[in-house]
PDB file of N, CA and C in Angstrom:
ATOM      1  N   UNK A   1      -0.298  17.066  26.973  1.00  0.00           N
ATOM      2  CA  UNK A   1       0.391  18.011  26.115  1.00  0.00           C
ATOM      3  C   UNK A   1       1.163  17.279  25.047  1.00  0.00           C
ATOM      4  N   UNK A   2       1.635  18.222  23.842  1.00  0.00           N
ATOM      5  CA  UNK A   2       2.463  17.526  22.871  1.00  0.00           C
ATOM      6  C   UNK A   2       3.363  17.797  23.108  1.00  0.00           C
ATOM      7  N   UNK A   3       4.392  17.313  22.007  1.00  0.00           N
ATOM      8  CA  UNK A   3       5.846  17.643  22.033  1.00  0.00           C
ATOM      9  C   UNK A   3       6.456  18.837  21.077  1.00  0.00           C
ATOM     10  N   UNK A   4       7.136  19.664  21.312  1.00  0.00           N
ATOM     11  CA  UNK A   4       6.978  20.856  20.073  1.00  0.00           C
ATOM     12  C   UNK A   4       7.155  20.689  18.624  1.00  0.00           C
ATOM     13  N   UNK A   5       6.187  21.513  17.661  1.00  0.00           N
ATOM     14  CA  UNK A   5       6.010  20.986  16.617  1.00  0.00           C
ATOM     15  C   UNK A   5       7.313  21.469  15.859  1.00  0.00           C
ATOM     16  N   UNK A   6       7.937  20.615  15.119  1.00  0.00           N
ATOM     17  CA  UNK A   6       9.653  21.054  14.068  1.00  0.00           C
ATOM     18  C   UNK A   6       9.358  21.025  13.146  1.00  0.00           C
ATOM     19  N   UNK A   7      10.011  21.954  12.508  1.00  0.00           N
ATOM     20  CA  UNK A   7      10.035  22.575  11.226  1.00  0.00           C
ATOM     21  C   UNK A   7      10.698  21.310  10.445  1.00  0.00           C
ATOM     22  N   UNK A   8      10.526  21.050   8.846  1.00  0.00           N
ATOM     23  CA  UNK A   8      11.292  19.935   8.413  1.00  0.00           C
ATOM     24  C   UNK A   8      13.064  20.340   8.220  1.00  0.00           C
ATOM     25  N   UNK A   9      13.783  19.351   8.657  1.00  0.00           N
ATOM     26  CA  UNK A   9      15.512  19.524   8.950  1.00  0.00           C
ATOM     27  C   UNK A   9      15.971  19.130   7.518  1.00  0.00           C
ATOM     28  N   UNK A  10      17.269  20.158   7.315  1.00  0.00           N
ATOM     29  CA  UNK A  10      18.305  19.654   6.188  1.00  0.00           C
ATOM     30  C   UNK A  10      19.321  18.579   6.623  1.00  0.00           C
ATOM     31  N   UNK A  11      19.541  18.157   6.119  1.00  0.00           N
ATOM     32  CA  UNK A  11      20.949  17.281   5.913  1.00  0.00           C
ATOM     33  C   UNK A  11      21.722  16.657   4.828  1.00  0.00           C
ATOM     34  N   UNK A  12      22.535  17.264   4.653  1.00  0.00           N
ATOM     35  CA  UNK A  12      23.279  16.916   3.625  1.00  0.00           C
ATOM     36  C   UNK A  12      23.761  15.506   3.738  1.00  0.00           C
ATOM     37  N   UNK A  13      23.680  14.825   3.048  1.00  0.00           N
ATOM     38  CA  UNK A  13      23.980  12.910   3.371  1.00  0.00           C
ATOM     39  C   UNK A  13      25.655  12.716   3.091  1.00  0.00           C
ATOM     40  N   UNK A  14      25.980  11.685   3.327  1.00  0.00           N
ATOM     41  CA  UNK A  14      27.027  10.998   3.789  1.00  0.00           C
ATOM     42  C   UNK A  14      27.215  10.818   5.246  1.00  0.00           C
ATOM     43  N   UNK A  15      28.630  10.334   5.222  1.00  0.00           N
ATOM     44  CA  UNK A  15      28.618  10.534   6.531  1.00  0.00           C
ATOM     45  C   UNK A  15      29.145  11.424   7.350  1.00  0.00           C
ATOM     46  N   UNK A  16      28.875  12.518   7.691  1.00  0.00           N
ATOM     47  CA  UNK A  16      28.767  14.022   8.274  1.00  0.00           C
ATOM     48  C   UNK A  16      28.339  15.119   7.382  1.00  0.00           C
ATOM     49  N   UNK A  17      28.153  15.897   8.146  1.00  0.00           N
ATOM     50  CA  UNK A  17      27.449  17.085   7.667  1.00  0.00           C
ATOM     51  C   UNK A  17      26.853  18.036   8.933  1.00  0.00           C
ATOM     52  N   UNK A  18      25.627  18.702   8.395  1.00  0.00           N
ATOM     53  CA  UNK A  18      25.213  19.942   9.474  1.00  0.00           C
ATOM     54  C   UNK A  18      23.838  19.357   9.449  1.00  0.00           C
ATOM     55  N   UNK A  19      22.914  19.069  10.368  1.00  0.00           N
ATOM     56  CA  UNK A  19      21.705  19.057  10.729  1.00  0.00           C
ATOM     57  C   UNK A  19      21.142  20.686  10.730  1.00  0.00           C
ATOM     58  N   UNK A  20      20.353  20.926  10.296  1.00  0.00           N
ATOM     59  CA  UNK A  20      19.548  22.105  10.861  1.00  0.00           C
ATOM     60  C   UNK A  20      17.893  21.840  11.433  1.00  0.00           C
ATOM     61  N   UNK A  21      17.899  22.372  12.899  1.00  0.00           N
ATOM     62  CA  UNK A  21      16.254  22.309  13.321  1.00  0.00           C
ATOM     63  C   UNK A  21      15.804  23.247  13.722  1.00  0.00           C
ATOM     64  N   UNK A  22      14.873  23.401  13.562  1.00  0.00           N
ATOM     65  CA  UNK A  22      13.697  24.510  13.542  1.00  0.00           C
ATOM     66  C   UNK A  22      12.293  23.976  14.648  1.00  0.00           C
ATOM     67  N   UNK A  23      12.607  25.030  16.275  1.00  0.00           N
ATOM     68  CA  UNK A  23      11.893  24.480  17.142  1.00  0.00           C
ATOM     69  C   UNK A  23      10.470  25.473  16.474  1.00  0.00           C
ATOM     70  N   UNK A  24       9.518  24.967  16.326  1.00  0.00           N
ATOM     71  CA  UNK A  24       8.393  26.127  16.244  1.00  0.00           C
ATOM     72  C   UNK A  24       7.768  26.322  17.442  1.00  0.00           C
ATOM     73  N   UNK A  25       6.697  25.482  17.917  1.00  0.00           N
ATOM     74  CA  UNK A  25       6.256  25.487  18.699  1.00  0.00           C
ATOM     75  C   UNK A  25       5.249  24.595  19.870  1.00  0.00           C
ATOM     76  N   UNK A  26       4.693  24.533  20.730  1.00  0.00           N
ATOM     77  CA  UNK A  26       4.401  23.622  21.609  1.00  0.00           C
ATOM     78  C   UNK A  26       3.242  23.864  21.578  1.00  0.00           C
ATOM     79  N   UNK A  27       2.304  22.930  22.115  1.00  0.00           N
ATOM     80  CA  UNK A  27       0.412  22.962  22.173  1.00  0.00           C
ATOM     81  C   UNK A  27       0.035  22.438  23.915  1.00  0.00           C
ATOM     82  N   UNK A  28      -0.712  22.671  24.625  1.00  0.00           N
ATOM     83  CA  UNK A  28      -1.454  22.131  25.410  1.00  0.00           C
ATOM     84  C   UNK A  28      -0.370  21.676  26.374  1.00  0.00           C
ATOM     85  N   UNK A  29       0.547  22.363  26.697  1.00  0.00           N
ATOM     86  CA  UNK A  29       1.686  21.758  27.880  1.00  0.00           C
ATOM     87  C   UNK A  29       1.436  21.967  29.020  1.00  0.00           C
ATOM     88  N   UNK A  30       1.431  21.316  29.895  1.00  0.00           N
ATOM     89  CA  UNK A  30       1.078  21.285  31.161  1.00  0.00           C
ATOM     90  C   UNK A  30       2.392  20.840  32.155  1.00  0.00           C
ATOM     91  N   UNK A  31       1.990  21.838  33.356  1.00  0.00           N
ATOM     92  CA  UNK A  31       3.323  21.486  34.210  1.00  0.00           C
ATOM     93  C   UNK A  31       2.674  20.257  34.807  1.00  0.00           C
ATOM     94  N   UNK A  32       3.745  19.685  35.799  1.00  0.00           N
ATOM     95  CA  UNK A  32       3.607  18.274  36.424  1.00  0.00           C
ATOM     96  C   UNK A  32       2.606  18.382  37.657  1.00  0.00           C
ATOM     97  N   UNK A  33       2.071  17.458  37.543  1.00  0.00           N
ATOM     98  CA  UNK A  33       0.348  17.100  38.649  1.00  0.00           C
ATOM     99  C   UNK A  33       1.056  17.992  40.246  1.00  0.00           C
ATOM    100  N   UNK A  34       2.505  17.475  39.992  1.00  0.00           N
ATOM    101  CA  UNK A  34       3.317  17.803  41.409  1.00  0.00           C
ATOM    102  C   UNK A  34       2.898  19.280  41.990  1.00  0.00           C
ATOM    103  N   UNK A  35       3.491  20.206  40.545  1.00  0.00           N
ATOM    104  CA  UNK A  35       3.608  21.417  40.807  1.00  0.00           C
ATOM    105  C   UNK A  35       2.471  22.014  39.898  1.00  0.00           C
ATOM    106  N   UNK A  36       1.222  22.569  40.954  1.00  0.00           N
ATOM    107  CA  UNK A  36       0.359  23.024  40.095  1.00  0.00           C
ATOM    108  C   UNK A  36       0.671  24.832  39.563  1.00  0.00           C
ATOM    109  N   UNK A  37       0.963  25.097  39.011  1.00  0.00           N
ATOM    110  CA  UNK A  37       0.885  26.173  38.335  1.00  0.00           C
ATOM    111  C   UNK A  37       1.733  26.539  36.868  1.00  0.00           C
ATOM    112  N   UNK A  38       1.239  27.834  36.361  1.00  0.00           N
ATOM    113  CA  UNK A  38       1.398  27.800  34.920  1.00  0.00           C
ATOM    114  C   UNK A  38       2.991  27.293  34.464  1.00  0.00           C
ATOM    115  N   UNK A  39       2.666  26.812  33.034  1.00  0.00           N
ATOM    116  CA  UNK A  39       4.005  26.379  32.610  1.00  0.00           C
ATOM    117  C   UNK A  39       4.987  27.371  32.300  1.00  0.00           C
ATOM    118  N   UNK A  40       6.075  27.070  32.113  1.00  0.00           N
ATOM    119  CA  UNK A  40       7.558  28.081  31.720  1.00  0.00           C
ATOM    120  C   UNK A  40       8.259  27.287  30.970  1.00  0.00           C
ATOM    121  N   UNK A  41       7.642  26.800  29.626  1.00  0.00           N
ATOM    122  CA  UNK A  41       8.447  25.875  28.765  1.00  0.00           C
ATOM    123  C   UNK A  41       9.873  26.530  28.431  1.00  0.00           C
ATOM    124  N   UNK A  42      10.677  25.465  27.780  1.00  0.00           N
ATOM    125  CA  UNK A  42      11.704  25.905  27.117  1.00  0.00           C
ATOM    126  C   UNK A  42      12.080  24.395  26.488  1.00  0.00           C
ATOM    127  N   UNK A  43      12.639  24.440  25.586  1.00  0.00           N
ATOM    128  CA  UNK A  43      13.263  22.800  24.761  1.00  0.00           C
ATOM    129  C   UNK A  43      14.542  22.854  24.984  1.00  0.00           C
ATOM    130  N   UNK A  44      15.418  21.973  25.109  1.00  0.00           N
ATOM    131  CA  UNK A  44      16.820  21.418  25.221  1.00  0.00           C
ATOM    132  C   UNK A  44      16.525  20.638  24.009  1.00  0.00           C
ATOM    133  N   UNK A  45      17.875  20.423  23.210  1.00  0.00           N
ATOM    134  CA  UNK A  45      18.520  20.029  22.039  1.00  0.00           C
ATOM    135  C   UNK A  45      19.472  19.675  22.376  1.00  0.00           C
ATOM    136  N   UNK A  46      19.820  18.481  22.182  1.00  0.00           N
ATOM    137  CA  UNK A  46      21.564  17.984  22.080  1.00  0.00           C
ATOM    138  C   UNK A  46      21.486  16.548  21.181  1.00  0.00           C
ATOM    139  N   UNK A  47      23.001  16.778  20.745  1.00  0.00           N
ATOM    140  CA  UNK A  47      23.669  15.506  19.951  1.00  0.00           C
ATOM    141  C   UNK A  47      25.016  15.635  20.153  1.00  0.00           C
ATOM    142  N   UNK A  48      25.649  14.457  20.291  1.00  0.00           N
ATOM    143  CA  UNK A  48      26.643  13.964  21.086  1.00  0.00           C
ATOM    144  C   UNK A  48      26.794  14.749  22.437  1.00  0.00           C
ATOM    145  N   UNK A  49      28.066  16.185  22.690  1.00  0.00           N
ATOM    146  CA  UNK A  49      27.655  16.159  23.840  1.00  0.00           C
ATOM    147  C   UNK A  49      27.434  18.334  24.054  1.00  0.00           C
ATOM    148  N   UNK A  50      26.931  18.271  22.602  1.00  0.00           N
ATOM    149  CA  UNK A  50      26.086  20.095  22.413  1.00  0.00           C
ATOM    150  C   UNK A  50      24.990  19.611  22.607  1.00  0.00           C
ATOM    151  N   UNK A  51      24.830  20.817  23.585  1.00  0.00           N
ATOM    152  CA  UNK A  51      23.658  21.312  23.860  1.00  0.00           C
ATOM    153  C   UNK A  51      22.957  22.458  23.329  1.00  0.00           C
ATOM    154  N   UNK A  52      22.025  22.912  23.014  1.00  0.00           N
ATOM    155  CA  UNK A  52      21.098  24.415  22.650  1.00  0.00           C
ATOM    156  C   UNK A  52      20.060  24.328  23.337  1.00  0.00           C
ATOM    157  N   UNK A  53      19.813  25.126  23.691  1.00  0.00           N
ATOM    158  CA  UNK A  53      18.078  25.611  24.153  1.00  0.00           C
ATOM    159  C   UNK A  53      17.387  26.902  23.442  1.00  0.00           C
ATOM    160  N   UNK A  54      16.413  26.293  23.636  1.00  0.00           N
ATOM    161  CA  UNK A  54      15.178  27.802  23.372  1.00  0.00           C
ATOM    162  C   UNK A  54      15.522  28.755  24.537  1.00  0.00           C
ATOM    163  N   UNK A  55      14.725  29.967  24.426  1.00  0.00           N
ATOM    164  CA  UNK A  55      14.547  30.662  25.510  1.00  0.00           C
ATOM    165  C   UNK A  55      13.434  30.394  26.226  1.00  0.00           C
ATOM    166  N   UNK A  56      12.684  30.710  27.085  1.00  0.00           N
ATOM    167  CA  UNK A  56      11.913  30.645  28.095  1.00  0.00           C
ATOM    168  C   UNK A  56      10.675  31.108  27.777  1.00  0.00           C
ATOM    169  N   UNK A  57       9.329  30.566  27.304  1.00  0.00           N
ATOM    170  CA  UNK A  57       8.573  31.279  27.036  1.00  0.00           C
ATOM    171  C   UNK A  57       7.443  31.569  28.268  1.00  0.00           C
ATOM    172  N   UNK A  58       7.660  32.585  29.466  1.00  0.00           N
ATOM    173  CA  UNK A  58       6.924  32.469  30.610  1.00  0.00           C
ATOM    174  C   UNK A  58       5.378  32.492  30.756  1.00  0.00           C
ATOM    175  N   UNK A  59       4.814  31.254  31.608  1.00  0.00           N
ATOM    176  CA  UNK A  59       3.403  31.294  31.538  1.00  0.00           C
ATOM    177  C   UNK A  59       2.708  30.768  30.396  1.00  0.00           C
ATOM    178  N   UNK A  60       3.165  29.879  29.227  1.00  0.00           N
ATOM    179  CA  UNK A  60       2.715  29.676  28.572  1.00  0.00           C
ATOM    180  C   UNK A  60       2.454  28.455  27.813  1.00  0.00           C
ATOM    181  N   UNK A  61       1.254  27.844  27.842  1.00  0.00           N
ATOM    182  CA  UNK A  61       1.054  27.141  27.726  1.00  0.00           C
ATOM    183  C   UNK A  61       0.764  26.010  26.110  1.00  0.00           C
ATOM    184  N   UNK A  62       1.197  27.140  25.515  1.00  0.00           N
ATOM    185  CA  UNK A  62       1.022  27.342  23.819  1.00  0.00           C
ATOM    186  C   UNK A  62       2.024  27.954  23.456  1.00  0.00           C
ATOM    187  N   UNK A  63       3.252  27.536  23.730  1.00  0.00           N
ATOM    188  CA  UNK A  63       4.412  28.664  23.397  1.00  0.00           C
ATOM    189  C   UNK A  63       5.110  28.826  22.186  1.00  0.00           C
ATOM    190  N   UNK A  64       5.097  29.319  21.380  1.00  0.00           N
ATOM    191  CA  UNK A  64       5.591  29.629  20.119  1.00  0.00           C
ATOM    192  C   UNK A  64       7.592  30.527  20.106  1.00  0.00           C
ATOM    193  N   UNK A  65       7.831  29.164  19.843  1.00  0.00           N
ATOM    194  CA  UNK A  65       9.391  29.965  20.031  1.00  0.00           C
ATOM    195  C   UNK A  65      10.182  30.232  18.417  1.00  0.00           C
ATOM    196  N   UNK A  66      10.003  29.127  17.296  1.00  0.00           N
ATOM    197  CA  UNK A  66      10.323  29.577  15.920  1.00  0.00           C
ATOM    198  C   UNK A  66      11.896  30.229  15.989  1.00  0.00           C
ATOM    199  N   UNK A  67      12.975  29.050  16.570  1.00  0.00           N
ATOM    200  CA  UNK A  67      14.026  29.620  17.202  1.00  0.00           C
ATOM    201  C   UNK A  67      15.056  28.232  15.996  1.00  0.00           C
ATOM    202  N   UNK A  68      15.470  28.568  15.614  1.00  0.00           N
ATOM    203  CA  UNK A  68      16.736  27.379  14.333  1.00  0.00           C
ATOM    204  C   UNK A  68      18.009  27.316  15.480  1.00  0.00           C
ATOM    205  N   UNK A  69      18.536  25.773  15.000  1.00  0.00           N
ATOM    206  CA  UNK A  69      19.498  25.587  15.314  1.00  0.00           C
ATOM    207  C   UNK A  69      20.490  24.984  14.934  1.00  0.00           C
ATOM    208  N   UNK A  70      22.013  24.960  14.963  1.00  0.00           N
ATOM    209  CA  UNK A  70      22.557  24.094  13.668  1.00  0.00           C
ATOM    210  C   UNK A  70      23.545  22.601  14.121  1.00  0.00           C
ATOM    211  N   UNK A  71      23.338  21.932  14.080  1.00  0.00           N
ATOM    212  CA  UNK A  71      24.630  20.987  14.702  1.00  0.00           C
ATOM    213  C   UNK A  71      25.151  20.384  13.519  1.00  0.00           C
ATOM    214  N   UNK A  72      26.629  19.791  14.161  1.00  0.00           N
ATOM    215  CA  UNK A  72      27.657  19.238  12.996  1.00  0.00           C
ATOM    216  C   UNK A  72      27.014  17.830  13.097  1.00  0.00           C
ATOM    217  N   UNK A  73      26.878  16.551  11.941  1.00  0.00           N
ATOM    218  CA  UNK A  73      26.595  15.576  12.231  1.00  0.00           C
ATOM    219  C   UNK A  73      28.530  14.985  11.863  1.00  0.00           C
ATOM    220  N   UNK A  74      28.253  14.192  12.981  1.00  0.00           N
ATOM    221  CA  UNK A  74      29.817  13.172  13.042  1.00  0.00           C
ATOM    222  C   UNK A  74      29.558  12.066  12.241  1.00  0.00           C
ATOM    223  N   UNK A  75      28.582  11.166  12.407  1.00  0.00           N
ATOM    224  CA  UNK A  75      28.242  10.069  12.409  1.00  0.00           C
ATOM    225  C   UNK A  75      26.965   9.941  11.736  1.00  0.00           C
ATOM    226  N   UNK A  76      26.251   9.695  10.529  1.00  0.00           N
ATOM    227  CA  UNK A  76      25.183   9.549  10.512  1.00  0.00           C
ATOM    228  C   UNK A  76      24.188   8.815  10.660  1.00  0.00           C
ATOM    229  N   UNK A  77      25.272   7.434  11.150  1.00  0.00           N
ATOM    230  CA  UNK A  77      24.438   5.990  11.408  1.00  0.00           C
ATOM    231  C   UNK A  77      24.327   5.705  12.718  1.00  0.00           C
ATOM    232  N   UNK A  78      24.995   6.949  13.565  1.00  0.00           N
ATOM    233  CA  UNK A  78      24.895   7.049  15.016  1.00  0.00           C
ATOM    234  C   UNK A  78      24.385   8.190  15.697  1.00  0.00           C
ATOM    235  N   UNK A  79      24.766   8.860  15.249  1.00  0.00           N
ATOM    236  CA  UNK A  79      24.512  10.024  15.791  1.00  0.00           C
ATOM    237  C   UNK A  79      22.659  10.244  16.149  1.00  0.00           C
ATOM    238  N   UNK A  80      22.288  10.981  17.090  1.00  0.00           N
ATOM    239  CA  UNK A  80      20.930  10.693  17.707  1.00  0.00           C
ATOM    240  C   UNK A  80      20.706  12.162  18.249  1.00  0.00           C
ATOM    241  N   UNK A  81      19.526  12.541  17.744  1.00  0.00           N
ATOM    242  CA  UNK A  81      19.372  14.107  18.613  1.00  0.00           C
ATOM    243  C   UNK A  81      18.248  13.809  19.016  1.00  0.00           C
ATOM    244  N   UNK A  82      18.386  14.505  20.657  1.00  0.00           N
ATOM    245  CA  UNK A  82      17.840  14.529  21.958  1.00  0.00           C
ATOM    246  C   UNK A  82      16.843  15.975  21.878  1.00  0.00           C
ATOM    247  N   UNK A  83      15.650  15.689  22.255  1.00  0.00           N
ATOM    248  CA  UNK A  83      14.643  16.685  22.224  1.00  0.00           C
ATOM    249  C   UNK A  83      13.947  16.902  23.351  1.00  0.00           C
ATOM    250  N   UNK A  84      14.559  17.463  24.087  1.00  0.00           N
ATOM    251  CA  UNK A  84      13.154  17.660  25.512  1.00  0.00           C
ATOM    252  C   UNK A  84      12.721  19.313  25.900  1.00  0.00           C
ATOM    253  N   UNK A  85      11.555  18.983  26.731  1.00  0.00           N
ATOM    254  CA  UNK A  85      11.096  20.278  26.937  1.00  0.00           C
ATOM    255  C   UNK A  85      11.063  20.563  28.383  1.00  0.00           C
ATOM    256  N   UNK A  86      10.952  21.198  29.256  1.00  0.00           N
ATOM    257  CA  UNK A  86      11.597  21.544  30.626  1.00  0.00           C
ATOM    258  C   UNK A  86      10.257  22.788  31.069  1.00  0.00           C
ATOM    259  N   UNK A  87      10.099  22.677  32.071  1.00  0.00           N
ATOM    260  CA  UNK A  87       9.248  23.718  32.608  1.00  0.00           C
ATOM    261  C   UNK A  87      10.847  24.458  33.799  1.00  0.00           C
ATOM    262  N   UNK A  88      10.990  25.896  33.629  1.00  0.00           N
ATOM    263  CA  UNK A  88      11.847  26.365  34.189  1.00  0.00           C
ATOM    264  C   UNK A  88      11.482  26.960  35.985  1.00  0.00           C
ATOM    265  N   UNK A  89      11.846  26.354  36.611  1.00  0.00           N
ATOM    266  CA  UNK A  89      11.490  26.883  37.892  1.00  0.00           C
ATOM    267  C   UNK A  89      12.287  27.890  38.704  1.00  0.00           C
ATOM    268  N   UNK A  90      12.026  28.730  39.377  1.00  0.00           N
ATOM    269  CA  UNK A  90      12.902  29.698  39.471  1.00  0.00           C
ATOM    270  C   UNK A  90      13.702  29.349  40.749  1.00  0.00           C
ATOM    271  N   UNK A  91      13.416  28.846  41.616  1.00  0.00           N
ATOM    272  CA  UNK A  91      14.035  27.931  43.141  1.00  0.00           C
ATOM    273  C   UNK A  91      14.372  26.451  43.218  1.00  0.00           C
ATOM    274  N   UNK A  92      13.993  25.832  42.506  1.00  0.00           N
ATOM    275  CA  UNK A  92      14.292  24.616  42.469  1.00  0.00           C
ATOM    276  C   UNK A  92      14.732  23.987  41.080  1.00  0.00           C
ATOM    277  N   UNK A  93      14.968  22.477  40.751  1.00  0.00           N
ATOM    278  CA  UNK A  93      15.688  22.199  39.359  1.00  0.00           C
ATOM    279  C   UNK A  93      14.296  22.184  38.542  1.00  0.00           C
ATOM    280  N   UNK A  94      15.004  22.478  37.493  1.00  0.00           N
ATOM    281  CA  UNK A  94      13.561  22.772  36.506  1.00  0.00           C
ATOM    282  C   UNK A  94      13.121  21.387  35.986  1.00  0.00           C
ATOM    283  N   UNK A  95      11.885  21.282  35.800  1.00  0.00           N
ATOM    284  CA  UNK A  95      11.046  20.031  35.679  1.00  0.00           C
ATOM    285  C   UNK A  95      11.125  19.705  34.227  1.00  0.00           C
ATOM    286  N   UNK A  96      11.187  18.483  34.531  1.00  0.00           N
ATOM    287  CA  UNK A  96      11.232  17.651  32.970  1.00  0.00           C
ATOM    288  C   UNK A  96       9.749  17.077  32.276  1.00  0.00           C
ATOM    289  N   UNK A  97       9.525  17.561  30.896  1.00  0.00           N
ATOM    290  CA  UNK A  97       8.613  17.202  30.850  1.00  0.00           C
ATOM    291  C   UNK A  97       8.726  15.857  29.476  1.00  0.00           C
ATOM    292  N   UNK A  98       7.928  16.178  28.326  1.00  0.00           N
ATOM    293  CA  UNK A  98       7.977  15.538  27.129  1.00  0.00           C
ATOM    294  C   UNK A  98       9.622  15.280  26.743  1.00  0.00           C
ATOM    295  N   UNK A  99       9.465  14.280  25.958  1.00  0.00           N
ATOM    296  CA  UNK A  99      11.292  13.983  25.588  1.00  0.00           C
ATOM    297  C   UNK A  99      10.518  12.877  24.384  1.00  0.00           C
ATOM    298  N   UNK A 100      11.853  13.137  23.208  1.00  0.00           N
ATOM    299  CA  UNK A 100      11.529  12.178  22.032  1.00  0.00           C
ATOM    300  C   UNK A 100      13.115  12.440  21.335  1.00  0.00           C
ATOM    301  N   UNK A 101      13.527  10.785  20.879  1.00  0.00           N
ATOM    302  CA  UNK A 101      14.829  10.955  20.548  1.00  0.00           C
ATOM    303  C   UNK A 101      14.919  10.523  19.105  1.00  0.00           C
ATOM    304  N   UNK A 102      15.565  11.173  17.862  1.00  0.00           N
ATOM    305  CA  UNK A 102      15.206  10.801  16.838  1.00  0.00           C
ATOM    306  C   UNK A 102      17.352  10.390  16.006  1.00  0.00           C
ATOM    307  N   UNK A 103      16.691   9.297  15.526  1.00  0.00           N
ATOM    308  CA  UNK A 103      17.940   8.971  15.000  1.00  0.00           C
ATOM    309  C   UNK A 103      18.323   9.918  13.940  1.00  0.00           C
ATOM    310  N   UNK A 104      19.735  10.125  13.592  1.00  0.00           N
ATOM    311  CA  UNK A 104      19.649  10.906  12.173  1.00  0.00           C
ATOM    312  C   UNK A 104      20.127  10.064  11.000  1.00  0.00           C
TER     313      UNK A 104
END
């Protein structure tokens, strides 16, 4: 599977400002060999120590979420946003899948 496809982000330069991202959507995700059955994606977002998520797109393996989000940048020569995607399980901790960390 990939990692979900993002919309291109603003940022106003110096040092701080507002990031904006735009989750669109995911291709070919597959839950873990562990747990065979359909996926329940969702993405986590964070920089420093905010968090956002998508919502839950159930059963789906192609999930299209097209969900914006805004964070403050502190730091622009540090600051780092965290991208992962999670299969949500309803009894146990939800599974981690793809992750990619991009400097800003």
């Amino acid at each position: 599977g990939s990692l979900p496809a993002l919309a291109s982000s603003s940022f106003r330069a110096g040092h701080s400002g507002l990031l904006q991202v735009t989750v669109m959507r995911g291709s070919n995700l597959m839950a873990s060999a562990k747990h065979k059955h359909v996926i329940d994606p969702y993405v986590q977002l964070s920089m420093a120590k905010v968090k956002k998520r998508t919502k839950v797109k159930w059963k789906s393996a192609d999930p299209i979420w097209d969900e914006s989000f805004e964070f403050l940048v502190q730091d622009d020569r540090r600051d780092v946003l965290d991208i992962k995607v999670y299969d949500k399980e309803r009894f146990r901790i939800d599974q981690g899948g793809g992750q990619v960390r991009i400097a800003i």
